[in-house]
PDBML (XML) file of the C-alpha atoms, coordinates in Angstrom:
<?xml version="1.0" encoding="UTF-8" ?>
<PDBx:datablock datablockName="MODEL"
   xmlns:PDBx="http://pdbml.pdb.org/schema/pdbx-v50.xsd"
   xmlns:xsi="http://www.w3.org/2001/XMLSchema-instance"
   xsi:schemaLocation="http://pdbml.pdb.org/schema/pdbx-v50.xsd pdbx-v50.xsd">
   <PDBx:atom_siteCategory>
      <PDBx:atom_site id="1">
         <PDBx:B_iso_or_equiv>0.00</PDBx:B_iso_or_equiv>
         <PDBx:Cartn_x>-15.361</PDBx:Cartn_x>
         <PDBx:Cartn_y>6.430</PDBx:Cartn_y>
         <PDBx:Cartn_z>-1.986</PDBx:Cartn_z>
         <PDBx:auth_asym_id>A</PDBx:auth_asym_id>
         <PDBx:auth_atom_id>CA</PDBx:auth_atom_id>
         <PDBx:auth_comp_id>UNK</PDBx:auth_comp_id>
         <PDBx:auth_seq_id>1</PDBx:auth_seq_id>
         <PDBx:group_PDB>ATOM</PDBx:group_PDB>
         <PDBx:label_alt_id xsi:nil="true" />
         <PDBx:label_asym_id>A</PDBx:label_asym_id>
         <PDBx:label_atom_id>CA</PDBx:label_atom_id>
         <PDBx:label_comp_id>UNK</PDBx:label_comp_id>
         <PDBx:label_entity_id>1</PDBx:label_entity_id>
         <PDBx:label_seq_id>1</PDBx:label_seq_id>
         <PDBx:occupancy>1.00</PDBx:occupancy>
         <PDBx:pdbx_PDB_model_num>1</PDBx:pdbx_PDB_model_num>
         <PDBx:type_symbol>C</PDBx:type_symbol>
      </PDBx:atom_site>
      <PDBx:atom_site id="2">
         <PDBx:B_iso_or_equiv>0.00</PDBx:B_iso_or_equiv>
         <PDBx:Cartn_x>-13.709</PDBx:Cartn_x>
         <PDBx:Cartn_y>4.269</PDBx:Cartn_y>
         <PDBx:Cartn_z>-4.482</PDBx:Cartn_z>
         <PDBx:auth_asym_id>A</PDBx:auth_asym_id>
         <PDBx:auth_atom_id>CA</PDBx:auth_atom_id>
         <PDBx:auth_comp_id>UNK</PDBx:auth_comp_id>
         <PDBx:auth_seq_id>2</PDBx:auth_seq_id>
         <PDBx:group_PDB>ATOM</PDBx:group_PDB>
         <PDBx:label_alt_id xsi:nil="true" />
         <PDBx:label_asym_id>A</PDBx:label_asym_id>
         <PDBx:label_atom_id>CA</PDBx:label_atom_id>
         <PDBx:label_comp_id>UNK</PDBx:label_comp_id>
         <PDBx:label_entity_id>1</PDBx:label_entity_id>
         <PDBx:label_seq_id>2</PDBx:label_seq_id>
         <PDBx:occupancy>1.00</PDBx:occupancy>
         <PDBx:pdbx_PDB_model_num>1</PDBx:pdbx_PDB_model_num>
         <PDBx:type_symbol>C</PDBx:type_symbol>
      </PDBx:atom_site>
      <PDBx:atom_site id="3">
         <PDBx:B_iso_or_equiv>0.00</PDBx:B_iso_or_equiv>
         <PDBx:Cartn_x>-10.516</PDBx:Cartn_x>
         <PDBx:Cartn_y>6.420</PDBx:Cartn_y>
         <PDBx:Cartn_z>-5.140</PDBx:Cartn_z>
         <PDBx:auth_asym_id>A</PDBx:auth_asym_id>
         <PDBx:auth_atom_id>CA</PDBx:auth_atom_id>
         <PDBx:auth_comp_id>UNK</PDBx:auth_comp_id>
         <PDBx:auth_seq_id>3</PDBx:auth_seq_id>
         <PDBx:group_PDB>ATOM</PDBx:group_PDB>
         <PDBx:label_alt_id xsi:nil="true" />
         <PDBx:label_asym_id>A</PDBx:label_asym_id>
         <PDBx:label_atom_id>CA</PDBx:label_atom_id>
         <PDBx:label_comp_id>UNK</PDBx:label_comp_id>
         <PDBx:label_entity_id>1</PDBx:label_entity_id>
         <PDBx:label_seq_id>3</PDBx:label_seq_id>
         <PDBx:occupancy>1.00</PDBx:occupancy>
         <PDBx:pdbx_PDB_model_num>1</PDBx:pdbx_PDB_model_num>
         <PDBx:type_symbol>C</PDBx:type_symbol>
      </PDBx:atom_site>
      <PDBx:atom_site id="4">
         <PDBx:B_iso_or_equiv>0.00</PDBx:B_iso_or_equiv>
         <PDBx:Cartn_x>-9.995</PDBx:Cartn_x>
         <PDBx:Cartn_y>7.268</PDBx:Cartn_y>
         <PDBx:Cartn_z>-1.517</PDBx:Cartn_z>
         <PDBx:auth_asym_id>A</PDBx:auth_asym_id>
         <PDBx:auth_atom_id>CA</PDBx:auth_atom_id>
         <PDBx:auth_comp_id>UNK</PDBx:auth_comp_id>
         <PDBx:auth_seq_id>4</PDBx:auth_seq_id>
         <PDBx:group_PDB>ATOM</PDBx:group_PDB>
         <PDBx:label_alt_id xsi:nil="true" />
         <PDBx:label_asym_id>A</PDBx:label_asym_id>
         <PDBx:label_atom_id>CA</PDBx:label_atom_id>
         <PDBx:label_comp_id>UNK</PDBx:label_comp_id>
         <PDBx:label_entity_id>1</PDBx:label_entity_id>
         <PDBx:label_seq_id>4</PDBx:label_seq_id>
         <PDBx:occupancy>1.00</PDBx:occupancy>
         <PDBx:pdbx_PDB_model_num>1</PDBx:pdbx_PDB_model_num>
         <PDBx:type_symbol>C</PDBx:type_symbol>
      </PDBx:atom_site>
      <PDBx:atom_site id="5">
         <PDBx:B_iso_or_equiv>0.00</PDBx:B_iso_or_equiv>
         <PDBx:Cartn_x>-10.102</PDBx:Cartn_x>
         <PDBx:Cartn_y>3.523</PDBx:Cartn_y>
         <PDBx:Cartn_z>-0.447</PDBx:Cartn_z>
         <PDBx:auth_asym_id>A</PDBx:auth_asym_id>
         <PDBx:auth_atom_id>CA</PDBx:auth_atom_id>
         <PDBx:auth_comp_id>UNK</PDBx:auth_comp_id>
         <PDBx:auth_seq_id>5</PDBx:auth_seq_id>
         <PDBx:group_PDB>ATOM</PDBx:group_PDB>
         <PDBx:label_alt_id xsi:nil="true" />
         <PDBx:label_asym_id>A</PDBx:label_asym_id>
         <PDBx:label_atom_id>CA</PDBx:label_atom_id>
         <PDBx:label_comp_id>UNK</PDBx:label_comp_id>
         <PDBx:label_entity_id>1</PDBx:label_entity_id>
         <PDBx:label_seq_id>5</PDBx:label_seq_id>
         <PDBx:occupancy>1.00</PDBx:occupancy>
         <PDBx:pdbx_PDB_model_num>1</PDBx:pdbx_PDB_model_num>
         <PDBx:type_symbol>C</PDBx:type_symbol>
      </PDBx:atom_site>
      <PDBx:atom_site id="6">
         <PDBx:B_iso_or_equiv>0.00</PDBx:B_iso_or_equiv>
         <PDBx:Cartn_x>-7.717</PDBx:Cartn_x>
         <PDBx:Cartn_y>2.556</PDBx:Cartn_y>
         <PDBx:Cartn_z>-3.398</PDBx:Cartn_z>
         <PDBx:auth_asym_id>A</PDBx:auth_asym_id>
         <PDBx:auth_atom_id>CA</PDBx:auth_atom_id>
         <PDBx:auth_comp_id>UNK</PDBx:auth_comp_id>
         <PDBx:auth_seq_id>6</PDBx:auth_seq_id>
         <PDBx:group_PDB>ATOM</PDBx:group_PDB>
         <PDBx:label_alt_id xsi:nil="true" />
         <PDBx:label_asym_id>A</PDBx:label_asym_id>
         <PDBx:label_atom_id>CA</PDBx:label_atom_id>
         <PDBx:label_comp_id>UNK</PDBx:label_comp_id>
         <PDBx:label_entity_id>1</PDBx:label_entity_id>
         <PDBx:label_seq_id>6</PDBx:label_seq_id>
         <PDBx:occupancy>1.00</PDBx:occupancy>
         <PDBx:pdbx_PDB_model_num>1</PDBx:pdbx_PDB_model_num>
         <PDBx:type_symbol>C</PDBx:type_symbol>
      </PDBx:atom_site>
      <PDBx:atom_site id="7">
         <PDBx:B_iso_or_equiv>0.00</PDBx:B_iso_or_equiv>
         <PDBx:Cartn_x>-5.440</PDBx:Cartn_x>
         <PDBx:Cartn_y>5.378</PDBx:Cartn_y>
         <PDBx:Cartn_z>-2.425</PDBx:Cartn_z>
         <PDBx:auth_asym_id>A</PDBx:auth_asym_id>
         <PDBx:auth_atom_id>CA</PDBx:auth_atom_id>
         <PDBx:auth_comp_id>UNK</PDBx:auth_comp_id>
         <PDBx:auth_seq_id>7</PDBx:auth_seq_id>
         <PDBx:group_PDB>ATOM</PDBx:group_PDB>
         <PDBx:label_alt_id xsi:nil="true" />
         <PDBx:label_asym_id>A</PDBx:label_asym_id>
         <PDBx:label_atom_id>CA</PDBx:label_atom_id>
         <PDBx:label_comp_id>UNK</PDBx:label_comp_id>
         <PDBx:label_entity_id>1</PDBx:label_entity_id>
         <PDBx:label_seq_id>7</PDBx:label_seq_id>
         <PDBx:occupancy>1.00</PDBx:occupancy>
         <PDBx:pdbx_PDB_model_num>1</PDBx:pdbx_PDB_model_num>
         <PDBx:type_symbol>C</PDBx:type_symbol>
      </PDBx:atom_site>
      <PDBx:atom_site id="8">
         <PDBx:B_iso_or_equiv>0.00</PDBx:B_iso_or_equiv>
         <PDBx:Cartn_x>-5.898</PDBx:Cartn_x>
         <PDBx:Cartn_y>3.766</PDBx:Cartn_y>
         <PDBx:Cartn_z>1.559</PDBx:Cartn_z>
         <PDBx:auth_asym_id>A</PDBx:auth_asym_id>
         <PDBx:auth_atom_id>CA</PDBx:auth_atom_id>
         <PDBx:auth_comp_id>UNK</PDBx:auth_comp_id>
         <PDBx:auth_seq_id>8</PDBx:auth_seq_id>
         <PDBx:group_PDB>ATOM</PDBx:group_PDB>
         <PDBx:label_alt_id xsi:nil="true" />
         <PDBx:label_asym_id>A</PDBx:label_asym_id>
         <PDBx:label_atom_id>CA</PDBx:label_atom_id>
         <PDBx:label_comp_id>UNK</PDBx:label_comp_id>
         <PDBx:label_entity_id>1</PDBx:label_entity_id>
         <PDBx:label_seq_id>8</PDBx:label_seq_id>
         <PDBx:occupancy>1.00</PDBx:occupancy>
         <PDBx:pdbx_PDB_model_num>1</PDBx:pdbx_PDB_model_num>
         <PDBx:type_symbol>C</PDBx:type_symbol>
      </PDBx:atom_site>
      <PDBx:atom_site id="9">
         <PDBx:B_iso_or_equiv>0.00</PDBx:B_iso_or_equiv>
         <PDBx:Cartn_x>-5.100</PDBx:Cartn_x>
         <PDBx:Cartn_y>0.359</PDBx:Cartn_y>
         <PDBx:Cartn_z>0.485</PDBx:Cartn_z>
         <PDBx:auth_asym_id>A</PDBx:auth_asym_id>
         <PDBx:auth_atom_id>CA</PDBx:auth_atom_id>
         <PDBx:auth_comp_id>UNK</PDBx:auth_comp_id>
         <PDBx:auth_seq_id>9</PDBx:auth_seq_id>
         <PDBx:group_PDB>ATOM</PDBx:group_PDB>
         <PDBx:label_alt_id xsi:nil="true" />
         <PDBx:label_asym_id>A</PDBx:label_asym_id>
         <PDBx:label_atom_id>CA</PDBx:label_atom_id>
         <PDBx:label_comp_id>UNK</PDBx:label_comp_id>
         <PDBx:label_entity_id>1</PDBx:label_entity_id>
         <PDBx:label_seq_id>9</PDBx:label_seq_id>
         <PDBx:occupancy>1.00</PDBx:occupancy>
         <PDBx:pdbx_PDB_model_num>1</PDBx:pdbx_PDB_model_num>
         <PDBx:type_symbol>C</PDBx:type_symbol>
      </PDBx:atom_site>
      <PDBx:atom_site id="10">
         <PDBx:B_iso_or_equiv>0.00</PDBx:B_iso_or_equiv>
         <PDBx:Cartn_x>-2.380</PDBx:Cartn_x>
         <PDBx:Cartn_y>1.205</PDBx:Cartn_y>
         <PDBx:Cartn_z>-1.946</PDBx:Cartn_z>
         <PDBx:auth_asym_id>A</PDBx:auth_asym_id>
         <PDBx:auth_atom_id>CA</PDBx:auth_atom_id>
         <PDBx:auth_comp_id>UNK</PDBx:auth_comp_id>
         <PDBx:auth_seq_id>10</PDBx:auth_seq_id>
         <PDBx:group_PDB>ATOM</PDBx:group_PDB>
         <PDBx:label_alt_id xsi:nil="true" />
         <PDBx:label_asym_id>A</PDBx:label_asym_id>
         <PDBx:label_atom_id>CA</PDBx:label_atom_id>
         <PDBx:label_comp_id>UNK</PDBx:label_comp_id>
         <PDBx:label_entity_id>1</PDBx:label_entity_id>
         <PDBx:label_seq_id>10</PDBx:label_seq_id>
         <PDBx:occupancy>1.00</PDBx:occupancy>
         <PDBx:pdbx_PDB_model_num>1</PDBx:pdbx_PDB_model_num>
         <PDBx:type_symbol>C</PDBx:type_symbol>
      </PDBx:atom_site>
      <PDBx:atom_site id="11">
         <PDBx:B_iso_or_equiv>0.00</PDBx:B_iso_or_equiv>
         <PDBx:Cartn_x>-0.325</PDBx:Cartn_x>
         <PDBx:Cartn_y>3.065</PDBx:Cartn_y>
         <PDBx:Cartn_z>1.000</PDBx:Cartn_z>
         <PDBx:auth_asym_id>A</PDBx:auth_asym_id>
         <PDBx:auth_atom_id>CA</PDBx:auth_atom_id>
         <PDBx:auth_comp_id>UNK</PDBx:auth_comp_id>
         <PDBx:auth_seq_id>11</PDBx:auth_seq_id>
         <PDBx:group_PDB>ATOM</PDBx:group_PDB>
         <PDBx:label_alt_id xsi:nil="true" />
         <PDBx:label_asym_id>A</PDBx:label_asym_id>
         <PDBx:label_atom_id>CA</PDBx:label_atom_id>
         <PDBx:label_comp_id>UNK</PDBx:label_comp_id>
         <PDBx:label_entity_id>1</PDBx:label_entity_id>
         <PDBx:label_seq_id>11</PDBx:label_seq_id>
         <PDBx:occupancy>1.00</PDBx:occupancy>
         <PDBx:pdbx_PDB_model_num>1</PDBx:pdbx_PDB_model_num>
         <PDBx:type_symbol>C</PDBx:type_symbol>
      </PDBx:atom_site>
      <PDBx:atom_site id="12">
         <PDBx:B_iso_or_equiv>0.00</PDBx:B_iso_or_equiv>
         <PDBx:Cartn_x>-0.953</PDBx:Cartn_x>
         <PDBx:Cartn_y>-0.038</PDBx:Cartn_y>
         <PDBx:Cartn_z>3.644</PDBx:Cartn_z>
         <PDBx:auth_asym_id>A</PDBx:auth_asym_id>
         <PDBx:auth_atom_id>CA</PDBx:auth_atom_id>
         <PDBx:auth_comp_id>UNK</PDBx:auth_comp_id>
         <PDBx:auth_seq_id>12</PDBx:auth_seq_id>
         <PDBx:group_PDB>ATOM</PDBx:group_PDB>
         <PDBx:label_alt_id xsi:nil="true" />
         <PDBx:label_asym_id>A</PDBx:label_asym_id>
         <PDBx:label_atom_id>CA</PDBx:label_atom_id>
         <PDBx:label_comp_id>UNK</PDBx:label_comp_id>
         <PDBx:label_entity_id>1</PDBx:label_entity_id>
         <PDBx:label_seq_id>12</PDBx:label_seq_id>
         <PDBx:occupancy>1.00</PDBx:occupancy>
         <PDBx:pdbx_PDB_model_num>1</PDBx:pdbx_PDB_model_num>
         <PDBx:type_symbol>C</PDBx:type_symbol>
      </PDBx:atom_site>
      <PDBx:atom_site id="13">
         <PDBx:B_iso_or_equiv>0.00</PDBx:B_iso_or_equiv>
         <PDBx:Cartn_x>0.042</PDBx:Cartn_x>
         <PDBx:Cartn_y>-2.907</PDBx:Cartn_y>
         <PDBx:Cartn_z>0.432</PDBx:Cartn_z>
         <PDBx:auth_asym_id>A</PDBx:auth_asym_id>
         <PDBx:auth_atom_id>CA</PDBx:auth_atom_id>
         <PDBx:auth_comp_id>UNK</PDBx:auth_comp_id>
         <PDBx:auth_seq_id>13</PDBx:auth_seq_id>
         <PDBx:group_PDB>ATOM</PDBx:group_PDB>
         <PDBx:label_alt_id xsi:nil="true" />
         <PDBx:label_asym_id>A</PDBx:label_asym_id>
         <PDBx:label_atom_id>CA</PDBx:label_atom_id>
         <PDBx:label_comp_id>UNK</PDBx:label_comp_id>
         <PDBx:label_entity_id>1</PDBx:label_entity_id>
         <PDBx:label_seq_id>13</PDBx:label_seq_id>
         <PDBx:occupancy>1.00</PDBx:occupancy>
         <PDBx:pdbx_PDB_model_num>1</PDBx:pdbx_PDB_model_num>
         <PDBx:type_symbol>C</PDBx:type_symbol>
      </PDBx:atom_site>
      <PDBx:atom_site id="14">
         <PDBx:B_iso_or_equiv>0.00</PDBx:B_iso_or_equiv>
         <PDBx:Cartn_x>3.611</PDBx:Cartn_x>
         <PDBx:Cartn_y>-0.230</PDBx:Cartn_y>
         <PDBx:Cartn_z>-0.064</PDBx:Cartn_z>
         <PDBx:auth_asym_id>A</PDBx:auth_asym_id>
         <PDBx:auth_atom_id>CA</PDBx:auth_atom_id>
         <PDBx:auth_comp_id>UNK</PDBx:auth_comp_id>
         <PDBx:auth_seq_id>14</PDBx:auth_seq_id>
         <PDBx:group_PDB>ATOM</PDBx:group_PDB>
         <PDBx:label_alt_id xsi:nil="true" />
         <PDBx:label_asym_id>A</PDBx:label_asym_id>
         <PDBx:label_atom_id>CA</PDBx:label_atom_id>
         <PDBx:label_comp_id>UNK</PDBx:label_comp_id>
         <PDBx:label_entity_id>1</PDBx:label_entity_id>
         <PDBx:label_seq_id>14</PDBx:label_seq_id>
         <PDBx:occupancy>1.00</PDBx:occupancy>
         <PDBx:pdbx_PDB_model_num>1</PDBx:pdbx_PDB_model_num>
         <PDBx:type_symbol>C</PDBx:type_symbol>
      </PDBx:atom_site>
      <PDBx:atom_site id="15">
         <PDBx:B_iso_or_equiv>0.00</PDBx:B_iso_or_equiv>
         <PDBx:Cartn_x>4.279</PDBx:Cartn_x>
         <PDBx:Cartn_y>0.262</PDBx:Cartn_y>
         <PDBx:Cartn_z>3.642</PDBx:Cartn_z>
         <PDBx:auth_asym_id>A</PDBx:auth_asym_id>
         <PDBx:auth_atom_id>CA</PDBx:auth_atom_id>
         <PDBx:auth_comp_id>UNK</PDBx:auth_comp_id>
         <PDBx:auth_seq_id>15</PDBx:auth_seq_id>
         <PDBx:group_PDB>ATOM</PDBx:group_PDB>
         <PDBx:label_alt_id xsi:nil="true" />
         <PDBx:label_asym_id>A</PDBx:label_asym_id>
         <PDBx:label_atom_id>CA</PDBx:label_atom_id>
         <PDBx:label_comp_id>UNK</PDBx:label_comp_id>
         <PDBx:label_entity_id>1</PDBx:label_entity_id>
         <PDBx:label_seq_id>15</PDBx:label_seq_id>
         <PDBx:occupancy>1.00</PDBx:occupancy>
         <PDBx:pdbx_PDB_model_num>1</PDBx:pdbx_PDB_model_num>
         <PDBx:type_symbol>C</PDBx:type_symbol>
      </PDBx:atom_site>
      <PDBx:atom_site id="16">
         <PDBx:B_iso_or_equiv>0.00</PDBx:B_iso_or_equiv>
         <PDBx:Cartn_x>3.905</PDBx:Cartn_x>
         <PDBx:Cartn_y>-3.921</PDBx:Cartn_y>
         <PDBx:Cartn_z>3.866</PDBx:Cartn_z>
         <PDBx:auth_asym_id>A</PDBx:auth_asym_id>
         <PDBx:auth_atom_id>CA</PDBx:auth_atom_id>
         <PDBx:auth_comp_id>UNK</PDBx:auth_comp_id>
         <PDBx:auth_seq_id>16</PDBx:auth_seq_id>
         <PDBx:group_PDB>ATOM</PDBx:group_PDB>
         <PDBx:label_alt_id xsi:nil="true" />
         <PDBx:label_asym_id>A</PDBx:label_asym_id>
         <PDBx:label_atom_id>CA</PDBx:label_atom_id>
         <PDBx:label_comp_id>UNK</PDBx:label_comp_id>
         <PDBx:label_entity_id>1</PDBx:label_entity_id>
         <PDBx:label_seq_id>16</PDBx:label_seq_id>
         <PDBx:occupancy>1.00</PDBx:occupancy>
         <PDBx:pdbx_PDB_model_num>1</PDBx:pdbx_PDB_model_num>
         <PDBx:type_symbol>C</PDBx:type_symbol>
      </PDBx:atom_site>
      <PDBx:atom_site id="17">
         <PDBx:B_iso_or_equiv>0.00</PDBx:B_iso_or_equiv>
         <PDBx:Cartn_x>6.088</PDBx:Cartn_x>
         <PDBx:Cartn_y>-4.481</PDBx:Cartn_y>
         <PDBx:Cartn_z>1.026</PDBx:Cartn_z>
         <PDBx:auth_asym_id>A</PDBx:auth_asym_id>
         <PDBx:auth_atom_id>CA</PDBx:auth_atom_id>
         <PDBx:auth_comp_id>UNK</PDBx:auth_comp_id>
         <PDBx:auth_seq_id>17</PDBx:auth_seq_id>
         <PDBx:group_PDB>ATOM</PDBx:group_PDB>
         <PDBx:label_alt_id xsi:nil="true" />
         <PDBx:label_asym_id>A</PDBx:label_asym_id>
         <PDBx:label_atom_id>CA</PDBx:label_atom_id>
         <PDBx:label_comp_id>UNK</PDBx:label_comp_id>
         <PDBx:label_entity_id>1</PDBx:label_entity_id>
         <PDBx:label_seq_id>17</PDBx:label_seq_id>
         <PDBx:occupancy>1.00</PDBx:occupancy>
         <PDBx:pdbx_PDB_model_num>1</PDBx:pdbx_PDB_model_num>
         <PDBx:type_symbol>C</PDBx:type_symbol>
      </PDBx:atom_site>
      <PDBx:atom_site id="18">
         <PDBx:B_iso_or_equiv>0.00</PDBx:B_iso_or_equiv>
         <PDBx:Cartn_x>8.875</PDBx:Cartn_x>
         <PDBx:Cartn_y>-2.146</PDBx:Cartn_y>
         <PDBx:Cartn_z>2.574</PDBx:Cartn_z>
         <PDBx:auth_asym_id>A</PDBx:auth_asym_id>
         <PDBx:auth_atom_id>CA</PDBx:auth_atom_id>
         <PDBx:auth_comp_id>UNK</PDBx:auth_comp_id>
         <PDBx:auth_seq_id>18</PDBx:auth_seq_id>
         <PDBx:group_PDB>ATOM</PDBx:group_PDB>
         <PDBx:label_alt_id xsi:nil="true" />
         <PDBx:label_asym_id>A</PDBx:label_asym_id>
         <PDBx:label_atom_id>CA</PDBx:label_atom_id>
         <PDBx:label_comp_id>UNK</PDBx:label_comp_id>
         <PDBx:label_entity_id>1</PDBx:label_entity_id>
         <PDBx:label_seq_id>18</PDBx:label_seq_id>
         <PDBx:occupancy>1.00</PDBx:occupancy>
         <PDBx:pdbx_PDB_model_num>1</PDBx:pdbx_PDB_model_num>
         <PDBx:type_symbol>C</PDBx:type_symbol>
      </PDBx:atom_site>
      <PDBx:atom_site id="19">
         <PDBx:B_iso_or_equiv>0.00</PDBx:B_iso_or_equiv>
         <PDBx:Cartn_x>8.446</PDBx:Cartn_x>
         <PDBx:Cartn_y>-3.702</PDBx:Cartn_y>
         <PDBx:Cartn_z>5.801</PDBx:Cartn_z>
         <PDBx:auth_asym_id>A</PDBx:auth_asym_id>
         <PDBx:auth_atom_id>CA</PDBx:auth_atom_id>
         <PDBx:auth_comp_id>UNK</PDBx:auth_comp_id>
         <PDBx:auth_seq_id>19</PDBx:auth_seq_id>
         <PDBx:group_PDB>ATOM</PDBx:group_PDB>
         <PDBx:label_alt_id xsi:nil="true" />
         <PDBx:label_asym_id>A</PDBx:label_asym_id>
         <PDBx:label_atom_id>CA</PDBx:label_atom_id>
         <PDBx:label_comp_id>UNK</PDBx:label_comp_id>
         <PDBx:label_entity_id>1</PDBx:label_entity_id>
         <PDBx:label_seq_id>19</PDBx:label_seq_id>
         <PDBx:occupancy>1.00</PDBx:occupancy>
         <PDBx:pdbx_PDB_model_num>1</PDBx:pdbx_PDB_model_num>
         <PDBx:type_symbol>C</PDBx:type_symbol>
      </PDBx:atom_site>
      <PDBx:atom_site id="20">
         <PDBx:B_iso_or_equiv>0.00</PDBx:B_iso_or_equiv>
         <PDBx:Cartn_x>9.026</PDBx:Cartn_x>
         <PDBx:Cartn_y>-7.243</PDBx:Cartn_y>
         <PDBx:Cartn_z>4.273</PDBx:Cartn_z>
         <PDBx:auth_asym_id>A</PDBx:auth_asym_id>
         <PDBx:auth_atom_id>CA</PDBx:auth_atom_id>
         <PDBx:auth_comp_id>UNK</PDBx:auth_comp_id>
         <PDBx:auth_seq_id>20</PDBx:auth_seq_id>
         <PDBx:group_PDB>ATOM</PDBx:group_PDB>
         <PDBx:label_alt_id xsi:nil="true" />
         <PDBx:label_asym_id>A</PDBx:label_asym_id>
         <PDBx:label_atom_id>CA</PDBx:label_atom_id>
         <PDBx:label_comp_id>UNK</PDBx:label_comp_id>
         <PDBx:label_entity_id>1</PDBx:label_entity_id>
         <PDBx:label_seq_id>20</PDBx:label_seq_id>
         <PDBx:occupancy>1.00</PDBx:occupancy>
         <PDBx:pdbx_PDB_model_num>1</PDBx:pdbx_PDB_model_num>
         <PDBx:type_symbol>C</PDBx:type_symbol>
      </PDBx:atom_site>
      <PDBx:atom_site id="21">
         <PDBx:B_iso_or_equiv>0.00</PDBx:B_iso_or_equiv>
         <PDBx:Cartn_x>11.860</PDBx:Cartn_x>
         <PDBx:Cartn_y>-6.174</PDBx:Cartn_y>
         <PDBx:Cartn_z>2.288</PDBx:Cartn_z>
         <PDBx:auth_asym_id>A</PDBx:auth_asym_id>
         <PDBx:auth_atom_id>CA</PDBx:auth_atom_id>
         <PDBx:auth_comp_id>UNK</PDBx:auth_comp_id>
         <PDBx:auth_seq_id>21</PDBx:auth_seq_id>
         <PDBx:group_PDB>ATOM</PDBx:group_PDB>
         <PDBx:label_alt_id xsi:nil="true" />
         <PDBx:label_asym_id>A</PDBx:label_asym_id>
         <PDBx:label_atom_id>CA</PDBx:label_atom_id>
         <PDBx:label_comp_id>UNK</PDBx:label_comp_id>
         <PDBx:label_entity_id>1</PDBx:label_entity_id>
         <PDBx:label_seq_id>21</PDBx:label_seq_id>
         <PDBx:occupancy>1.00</PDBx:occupancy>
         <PDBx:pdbx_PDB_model_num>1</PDBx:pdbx_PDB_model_num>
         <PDBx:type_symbol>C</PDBx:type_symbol>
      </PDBx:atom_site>
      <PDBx:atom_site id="22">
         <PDBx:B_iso_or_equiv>0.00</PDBx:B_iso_or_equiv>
         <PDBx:Cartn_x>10.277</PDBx:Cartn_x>
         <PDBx:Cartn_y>-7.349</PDBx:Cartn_y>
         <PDBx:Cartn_z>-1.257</PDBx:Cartn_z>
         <PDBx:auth_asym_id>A</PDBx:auth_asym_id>
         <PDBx:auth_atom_id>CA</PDBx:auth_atom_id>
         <PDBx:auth_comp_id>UNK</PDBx:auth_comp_id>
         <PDBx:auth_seq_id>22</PDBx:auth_seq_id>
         <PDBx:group_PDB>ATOM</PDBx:group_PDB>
         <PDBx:label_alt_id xsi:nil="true" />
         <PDBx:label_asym_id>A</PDBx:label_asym_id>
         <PDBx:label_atom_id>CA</PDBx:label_atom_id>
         <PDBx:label_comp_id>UNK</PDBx:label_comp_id>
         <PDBx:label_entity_id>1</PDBx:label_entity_id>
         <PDBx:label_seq_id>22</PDBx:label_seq_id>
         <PDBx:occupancy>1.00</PDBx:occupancy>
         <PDBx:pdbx_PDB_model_num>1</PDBx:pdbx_PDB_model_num>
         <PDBx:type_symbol>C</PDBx:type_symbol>
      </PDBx:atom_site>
      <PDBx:atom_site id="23">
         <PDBx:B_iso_or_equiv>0.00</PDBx:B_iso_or_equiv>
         <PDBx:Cartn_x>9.398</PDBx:Cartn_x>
         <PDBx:Cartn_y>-3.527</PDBx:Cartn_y>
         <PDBx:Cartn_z>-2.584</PDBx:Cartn_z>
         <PDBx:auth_asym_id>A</PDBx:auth_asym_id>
         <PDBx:auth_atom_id>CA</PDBx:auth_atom_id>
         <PDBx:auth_comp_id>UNK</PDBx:auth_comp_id>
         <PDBx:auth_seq_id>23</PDBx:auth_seq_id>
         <PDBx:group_PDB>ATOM</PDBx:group_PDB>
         <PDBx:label_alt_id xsi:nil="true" />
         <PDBx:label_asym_id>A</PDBx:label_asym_id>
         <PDBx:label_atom_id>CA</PDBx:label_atom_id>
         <PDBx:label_comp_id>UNK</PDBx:label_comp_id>
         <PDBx:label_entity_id>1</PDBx:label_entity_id>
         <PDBx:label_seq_id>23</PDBx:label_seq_id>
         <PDBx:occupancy>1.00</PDBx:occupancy>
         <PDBx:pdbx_PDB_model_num>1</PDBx:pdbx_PDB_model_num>
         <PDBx:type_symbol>C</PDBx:type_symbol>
      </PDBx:atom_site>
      <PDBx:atom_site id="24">
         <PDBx:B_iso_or_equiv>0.00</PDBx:B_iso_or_equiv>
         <PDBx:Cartn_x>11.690</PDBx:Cartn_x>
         <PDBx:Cartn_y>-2.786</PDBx:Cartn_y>
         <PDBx:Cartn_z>-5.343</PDBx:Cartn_z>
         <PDBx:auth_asym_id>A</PDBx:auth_asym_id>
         <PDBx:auth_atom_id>CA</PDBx:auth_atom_id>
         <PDBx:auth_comp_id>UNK</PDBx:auth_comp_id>
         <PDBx:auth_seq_id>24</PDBx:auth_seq_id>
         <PDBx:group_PDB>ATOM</PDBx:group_PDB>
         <PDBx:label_alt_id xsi:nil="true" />
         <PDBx:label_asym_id>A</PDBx:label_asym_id>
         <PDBx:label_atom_id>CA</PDBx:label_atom_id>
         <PDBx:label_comp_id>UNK</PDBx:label_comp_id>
         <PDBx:label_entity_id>1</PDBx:label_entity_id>
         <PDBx:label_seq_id>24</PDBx:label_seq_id>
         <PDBx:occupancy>1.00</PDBx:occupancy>
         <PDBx:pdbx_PDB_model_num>1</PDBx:pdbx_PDB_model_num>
         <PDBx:type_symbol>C</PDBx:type_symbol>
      </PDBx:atom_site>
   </PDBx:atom_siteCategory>
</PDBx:datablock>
């Protein structure tokens, strides 16, 4: 399950970064 949950967490750490306003 290892890719899938990297993929998961990946998405959720991008989305949080956009919503914060740091994500480049």
């Amino acid at each position: 399950d290892l890719r899938s949950v990297s993929t998961a967490v990946a998405i959720e750490v991008a989305k949080a970064a956009i919503k914060d306003g740091v994500a480049r």
